[in-house]
PDB file of N, CA and C in Angstrom:
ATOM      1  N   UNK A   1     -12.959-111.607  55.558  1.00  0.00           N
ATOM      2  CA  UNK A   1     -12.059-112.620  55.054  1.00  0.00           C
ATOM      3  C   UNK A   1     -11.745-113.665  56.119  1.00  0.00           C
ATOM      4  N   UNK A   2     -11.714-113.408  57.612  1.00  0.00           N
ATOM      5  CA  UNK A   2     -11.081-114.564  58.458  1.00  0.00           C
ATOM      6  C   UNK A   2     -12.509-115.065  58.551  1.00  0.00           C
ATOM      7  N   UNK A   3     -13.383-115.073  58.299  1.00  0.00           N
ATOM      8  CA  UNK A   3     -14.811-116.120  58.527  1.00  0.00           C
ATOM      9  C   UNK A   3     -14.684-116.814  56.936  1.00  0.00           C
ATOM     10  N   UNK A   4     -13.775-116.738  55.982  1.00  0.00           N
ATOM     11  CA  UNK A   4     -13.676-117.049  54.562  1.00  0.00           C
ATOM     12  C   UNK A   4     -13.515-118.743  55.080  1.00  0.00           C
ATOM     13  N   UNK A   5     -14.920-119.914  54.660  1.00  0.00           N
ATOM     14  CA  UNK A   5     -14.666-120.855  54.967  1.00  0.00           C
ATOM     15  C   UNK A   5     -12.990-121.475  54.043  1.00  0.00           C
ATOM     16  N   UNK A   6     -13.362-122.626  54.790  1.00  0.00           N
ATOM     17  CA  UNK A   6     -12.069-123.887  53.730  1.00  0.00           C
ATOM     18  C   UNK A   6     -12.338-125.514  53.825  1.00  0.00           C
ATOM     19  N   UNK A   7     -11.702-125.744  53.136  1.00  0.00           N
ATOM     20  CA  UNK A   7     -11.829-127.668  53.364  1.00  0.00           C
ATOM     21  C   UNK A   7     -10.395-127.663  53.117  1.00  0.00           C
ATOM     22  N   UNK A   8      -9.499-128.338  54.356  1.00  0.00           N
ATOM     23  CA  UNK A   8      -8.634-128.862  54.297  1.00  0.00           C
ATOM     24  C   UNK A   8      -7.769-129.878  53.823  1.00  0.00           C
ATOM     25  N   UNK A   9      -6.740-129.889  53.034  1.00  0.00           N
ATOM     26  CA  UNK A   9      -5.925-131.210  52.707  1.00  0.00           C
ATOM     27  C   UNK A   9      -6.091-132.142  53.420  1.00  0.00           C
ATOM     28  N   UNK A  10      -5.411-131.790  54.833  1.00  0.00           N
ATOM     29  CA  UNK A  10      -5.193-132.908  55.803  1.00  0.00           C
ATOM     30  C   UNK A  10      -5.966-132.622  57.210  1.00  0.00           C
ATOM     31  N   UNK A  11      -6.142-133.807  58.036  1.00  0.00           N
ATOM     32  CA  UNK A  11      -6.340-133.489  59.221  1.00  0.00           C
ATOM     33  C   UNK A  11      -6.110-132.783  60.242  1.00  0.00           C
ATOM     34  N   UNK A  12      -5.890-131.723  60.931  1.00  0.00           N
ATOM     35  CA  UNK A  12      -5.262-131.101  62.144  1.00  0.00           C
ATOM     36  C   UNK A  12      -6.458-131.311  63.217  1.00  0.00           C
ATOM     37  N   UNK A  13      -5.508-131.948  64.437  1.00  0.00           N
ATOM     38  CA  UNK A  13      -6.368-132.233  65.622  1.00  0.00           C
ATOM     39  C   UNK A  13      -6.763-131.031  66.150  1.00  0.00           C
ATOM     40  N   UNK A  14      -8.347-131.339  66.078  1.00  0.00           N
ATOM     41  CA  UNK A  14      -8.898-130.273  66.680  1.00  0.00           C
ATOM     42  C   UNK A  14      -9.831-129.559  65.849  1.00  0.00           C
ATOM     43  N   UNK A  15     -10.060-129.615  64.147  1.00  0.00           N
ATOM     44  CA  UNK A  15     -10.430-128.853  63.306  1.00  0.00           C
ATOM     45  C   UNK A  15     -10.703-129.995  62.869  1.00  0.00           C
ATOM     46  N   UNK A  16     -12.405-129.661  62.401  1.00  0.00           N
ATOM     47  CA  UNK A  16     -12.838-130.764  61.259  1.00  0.00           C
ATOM     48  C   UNK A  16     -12.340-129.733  59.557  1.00  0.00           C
ATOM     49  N   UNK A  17     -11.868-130.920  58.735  1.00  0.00           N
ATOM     50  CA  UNK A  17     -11.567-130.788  57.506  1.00  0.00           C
ATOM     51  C   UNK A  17     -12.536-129.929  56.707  1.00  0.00           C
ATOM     52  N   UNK A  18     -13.846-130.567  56.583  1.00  0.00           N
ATOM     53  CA  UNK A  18     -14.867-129.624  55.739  1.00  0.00           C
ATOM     54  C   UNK A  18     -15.366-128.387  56.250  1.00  0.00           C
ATOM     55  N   UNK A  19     -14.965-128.098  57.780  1.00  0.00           N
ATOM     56  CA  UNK A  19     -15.374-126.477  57.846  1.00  0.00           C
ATOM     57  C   UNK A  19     -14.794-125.990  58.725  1.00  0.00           C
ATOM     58  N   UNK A  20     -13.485-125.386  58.699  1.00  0.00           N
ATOM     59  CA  UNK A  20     -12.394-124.536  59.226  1.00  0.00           C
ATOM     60  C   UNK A  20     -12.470-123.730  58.893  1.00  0.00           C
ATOM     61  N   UNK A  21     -12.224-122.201  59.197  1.00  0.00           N
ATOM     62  CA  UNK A  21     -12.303-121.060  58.886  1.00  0.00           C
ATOM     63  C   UNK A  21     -10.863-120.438  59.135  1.00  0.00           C
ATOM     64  N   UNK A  22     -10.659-119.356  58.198  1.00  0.00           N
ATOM     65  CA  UNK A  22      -9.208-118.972  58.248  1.00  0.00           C
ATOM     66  C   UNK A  22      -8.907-118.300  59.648  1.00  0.00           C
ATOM     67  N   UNK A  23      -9.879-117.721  60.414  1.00  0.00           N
ATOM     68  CA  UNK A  23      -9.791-117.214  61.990  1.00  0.00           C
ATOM     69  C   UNK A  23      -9.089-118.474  63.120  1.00  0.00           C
ATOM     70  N   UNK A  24     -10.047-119.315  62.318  1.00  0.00           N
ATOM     71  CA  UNK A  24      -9.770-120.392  63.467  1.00  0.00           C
ATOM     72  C   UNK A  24      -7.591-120.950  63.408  1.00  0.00           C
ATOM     73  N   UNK A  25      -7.422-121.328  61.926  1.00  0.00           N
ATOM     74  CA  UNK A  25      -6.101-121.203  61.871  1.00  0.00           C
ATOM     75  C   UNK A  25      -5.144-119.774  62.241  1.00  0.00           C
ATOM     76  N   UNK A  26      -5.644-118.926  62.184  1.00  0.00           N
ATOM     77  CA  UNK A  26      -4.849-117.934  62.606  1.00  0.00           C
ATOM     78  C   UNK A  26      -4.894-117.717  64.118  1.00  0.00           C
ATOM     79  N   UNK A  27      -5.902-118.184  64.725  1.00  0.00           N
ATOM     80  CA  UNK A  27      -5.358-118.286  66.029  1.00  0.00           C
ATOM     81  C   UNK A  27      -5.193-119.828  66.772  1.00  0.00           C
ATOM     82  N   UNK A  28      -4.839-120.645  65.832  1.00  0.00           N
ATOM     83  CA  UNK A  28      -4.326-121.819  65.924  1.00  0.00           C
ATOM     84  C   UNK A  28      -2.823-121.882  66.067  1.00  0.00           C
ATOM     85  N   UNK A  29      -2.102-121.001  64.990  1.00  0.00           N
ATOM     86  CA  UNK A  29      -1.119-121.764  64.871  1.00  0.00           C
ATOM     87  C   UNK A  29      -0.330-120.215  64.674  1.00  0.00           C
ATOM     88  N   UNK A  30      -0.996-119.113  64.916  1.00  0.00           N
ATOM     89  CA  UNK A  30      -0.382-117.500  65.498  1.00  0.00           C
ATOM     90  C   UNK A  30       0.760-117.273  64.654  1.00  0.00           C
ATOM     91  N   UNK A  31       0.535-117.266  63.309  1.00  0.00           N
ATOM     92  CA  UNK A  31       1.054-116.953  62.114  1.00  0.00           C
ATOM     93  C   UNK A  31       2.212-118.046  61.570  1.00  0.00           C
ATOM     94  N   UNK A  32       2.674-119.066  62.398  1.00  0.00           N
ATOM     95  CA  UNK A  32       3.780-119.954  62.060  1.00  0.00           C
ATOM     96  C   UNK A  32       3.118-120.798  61.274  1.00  0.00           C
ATOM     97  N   UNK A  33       4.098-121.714  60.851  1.00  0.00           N
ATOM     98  CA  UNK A  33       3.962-123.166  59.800  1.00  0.00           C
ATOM     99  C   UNK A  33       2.218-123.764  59.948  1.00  0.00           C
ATOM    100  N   UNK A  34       1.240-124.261  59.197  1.00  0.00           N
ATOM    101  CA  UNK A  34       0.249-124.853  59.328  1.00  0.00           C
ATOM    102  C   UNK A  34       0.106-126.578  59.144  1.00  0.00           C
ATOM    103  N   UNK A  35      -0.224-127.255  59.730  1.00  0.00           N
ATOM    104  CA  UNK A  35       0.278-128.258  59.239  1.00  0.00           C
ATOM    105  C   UNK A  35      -0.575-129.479  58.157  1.00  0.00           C
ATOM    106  N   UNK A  36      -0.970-128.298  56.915  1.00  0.00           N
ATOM    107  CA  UNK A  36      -1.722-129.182  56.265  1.00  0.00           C
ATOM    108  C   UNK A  36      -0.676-128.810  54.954  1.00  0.00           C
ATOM    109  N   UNK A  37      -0.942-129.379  53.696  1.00  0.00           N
ATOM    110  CA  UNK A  37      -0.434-128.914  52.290  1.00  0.00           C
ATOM    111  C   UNK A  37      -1.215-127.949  51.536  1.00  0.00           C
ATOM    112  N   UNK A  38      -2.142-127.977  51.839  1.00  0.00           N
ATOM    113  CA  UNK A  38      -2.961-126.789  51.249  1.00  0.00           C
ATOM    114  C   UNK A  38      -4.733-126.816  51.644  1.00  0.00           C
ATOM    115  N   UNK A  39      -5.137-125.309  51.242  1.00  0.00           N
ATOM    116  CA  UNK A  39      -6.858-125.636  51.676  1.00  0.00           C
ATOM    117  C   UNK A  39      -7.735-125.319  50.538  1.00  0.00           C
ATOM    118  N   UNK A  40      -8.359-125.500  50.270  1.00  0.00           N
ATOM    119  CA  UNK A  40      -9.159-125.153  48.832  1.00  0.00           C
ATOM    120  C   UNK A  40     -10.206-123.956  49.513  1.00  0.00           C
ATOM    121  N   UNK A  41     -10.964-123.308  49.203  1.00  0.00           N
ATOM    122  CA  UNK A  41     -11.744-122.504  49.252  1.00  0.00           C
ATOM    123  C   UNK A  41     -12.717-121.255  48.059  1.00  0.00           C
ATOM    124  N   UNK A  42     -13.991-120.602  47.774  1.00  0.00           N
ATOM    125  CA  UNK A  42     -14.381-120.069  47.047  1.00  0.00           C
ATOM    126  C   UNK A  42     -14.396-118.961  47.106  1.00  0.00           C
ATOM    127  N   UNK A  43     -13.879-118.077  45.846  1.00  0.00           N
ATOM    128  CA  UNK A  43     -14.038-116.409  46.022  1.00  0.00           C
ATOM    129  C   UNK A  43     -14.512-116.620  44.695  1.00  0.00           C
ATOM    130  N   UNK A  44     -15.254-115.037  44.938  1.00  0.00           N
ATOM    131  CA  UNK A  44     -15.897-114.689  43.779  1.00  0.00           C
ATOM    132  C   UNK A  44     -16.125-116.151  42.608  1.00  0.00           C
ATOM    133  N   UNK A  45     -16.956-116.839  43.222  1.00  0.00           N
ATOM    134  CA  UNK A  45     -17.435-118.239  42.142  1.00  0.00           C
ATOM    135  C   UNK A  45     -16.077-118.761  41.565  1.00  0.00           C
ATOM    136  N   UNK A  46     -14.964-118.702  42.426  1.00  0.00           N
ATOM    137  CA  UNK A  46     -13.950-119.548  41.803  1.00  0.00           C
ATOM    138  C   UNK A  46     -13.304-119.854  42.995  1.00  0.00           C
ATOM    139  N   UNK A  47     -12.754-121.527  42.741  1.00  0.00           N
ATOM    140  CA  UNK A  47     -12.145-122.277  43.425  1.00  0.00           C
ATOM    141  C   UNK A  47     -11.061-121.797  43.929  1.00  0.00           C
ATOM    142  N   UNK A  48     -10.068-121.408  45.251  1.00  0.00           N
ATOM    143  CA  UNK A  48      -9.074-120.930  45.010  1.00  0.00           C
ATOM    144  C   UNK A  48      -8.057-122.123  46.286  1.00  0.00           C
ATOM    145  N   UNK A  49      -6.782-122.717  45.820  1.00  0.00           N
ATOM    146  CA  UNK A  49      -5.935-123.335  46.225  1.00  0.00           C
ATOM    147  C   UNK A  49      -5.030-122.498  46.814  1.00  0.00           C
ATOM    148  N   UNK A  50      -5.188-122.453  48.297  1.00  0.00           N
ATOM    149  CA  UNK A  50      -4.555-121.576  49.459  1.00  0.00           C
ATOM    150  C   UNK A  50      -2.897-123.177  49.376  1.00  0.00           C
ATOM    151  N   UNK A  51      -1.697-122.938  49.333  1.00  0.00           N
ATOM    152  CA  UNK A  51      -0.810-123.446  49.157  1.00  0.00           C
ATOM    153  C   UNK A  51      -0.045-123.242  50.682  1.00  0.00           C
ATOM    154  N   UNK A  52      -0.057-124.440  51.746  1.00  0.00           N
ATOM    155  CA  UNK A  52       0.544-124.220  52.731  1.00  0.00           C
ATOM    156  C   UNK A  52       1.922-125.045  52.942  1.00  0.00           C
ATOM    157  N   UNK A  53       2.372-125.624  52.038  1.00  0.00           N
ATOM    158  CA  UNK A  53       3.932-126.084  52.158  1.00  0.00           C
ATOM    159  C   UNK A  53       5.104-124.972  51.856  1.00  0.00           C
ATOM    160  N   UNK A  54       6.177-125.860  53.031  1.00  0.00           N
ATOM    161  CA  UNK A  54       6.817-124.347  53.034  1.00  0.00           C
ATOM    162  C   UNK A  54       7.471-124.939  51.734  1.00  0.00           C
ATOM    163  N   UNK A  55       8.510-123.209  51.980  1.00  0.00           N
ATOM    164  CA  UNK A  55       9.628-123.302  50.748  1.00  0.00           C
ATOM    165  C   UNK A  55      11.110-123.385  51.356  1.00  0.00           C
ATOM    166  N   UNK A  56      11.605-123.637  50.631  1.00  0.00           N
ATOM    167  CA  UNK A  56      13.482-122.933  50.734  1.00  0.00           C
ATOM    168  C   UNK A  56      13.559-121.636  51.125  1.00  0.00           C
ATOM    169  N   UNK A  57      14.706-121.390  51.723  1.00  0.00           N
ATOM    170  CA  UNK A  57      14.842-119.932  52.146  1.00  0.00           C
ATOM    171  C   UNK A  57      14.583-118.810  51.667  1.00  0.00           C
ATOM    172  N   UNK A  58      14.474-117.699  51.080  1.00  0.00           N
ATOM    173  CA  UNK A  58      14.419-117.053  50.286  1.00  0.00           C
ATOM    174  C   UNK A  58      13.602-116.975  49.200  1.00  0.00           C
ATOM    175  N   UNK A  59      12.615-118.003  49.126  1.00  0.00           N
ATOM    176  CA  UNK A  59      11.422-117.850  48.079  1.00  0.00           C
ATOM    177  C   UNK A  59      10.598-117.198  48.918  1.00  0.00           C
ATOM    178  N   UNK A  60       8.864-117.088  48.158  1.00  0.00           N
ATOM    179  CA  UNK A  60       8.335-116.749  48.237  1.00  0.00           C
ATOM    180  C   UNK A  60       7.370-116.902  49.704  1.00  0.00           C
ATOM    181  N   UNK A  61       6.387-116.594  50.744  1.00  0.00           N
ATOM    182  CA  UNK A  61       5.788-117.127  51.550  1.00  0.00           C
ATOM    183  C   UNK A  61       4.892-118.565  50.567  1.00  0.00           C
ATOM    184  N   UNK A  62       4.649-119.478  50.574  1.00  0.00           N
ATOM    185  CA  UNK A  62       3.865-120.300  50.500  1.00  0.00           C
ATOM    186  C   UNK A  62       2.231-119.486  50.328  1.00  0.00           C
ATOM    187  N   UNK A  63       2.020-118.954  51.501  1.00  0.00           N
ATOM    188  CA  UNK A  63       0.660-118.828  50.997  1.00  0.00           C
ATOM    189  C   UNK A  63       0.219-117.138  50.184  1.00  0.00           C
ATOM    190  N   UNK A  64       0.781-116.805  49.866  1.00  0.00           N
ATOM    191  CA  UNK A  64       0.682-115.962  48.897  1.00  0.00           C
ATOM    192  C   UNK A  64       0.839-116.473  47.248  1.00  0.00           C
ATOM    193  N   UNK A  65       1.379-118.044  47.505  1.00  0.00           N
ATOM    194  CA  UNK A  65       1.190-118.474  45.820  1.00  0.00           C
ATOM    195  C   UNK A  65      -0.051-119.195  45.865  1.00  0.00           C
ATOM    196  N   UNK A  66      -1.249-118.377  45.710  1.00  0.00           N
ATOM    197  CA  UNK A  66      -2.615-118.682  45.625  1.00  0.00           C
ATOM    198  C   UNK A  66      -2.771-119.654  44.219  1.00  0.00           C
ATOM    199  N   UNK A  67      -3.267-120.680  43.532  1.00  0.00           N
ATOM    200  CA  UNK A  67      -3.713-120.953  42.123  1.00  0.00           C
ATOM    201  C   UNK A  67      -5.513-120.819  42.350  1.00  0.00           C
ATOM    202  N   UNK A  68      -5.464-120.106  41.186  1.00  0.00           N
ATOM    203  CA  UNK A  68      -7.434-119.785  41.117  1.00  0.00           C
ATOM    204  C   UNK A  68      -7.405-120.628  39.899  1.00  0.00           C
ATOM    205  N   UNK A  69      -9.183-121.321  39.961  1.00  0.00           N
ATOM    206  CA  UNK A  69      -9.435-122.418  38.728  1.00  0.00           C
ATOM    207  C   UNK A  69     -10.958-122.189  38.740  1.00  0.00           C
ATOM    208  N   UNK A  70     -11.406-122.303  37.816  1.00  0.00           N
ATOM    209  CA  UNK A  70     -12.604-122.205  37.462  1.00  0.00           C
ATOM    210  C   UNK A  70     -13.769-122.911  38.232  1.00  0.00           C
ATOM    211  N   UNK A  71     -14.872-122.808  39.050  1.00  0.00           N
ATOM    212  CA  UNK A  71     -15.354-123.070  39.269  1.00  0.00           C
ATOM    213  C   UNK A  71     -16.321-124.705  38.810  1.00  0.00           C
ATOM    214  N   UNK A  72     -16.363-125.808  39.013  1.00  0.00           N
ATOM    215  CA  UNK A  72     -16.756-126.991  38.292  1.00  0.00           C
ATOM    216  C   UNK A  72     -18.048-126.590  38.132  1.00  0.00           C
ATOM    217  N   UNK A  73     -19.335-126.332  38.598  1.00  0.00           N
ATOM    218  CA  UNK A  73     -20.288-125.536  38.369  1.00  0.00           C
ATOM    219  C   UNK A  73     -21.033-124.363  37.214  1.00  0.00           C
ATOM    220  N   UNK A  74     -19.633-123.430  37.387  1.00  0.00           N
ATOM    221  CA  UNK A  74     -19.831-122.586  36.435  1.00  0.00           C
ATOM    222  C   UNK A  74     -19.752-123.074  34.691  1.00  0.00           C
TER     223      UNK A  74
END
């Protein structure tokens, strides 16, 4: 899973957008805030929207509210 590519929302210096890997953010930014809005990426032939804005106190982590969408392909 941490070699699971991504394409990024936004820019972060230092990481090109179309091929970041979740390793590389995890020892980027050593589990705190990321500073994009979200990363798109593919599992099992479907698109999945990794959600990195935070929340209000007491909700949920951000990136555990995954949205999966159908593959444009499939």
């Amino acid at each position: 899973m941490l070699n699971q590519r991504l394409q990024l929302s936004d820019e972060i210096e230092g990481l090109t957008v179309e091929s970041c890997c979740v390793a590389e953010l995890a020892a980027r930014f050593h589990g705190g805030p990321i500073p994009a809005k979200f990363a798109l990426t593919e599992v099992g032939g479907r698109v999945v929207c990794l959600d990195f804005e935070e929340r209000e106190s007491g909700s949920a982590p951000a990136v555990s509210r995954a949205a999966a969408g159908r593959h444009p392909s499939n």
